[in-house]
Protein backbone atom coordinates (compact mmCIF):
# COMPACT_ATOMS: atom_id res chain seq x y z
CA UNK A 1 60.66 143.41 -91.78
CA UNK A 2 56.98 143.41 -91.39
CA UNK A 3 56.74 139.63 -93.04
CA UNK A 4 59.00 138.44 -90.78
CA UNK A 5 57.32 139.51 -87.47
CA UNK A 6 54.06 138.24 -89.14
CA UNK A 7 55.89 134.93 -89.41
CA UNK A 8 57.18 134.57 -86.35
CA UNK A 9 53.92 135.67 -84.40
CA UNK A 10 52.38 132.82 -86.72
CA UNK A 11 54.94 130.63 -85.30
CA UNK A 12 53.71 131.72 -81.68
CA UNK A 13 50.22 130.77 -82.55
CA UNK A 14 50.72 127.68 -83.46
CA UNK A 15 52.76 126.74 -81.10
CA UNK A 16 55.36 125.21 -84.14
CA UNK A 17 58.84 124.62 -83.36
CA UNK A 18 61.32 126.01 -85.97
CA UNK A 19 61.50 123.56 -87.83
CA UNK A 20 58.55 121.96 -87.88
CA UNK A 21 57.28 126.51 -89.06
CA UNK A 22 60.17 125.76 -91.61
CA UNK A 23 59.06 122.40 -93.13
CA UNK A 24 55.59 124.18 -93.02
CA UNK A 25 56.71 127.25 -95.04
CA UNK A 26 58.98 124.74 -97.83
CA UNK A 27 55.99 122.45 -97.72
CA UNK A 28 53.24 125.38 -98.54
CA UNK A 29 56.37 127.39 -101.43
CA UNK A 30 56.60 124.24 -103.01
CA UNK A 31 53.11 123.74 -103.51
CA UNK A 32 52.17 127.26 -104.93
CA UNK A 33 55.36 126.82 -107.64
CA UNK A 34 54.53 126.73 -111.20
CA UNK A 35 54.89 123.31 -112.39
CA UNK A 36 55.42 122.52 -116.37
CA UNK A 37 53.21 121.41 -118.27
CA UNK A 38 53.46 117.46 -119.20
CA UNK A 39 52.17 117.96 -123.13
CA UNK A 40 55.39 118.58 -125.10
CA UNK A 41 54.21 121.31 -127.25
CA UNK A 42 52.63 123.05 -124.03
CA UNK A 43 56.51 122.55 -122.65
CA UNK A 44 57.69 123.87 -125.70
CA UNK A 45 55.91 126.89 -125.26
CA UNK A 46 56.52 126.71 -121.45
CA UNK A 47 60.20 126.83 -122.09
């Protein structure tokens, strides 16, 4: 509940529209997620 006050006062601030605050949010998760590895035996181990 607390996150998603903090989110929307964040929203607020700067002055985003909903979806530009959602592209934001998807733009910043999919840029913290683990990608794998590109060596196969790193992959393998990855896997």
């Amino acid at each position: 509940m607390q996150r998603s006050i903090g989110l929307i006062q964040l929203q607020k601030e700067l002055e985003y529209t909903g979806k530009q605050f959602d592209l934001l949010v998807r733009q910043l998760a999919k840029s913290k997620e683990q990608k794998p590895p590109e060596d196969l035996a790193l992959l393998l181990k990855f896997a």
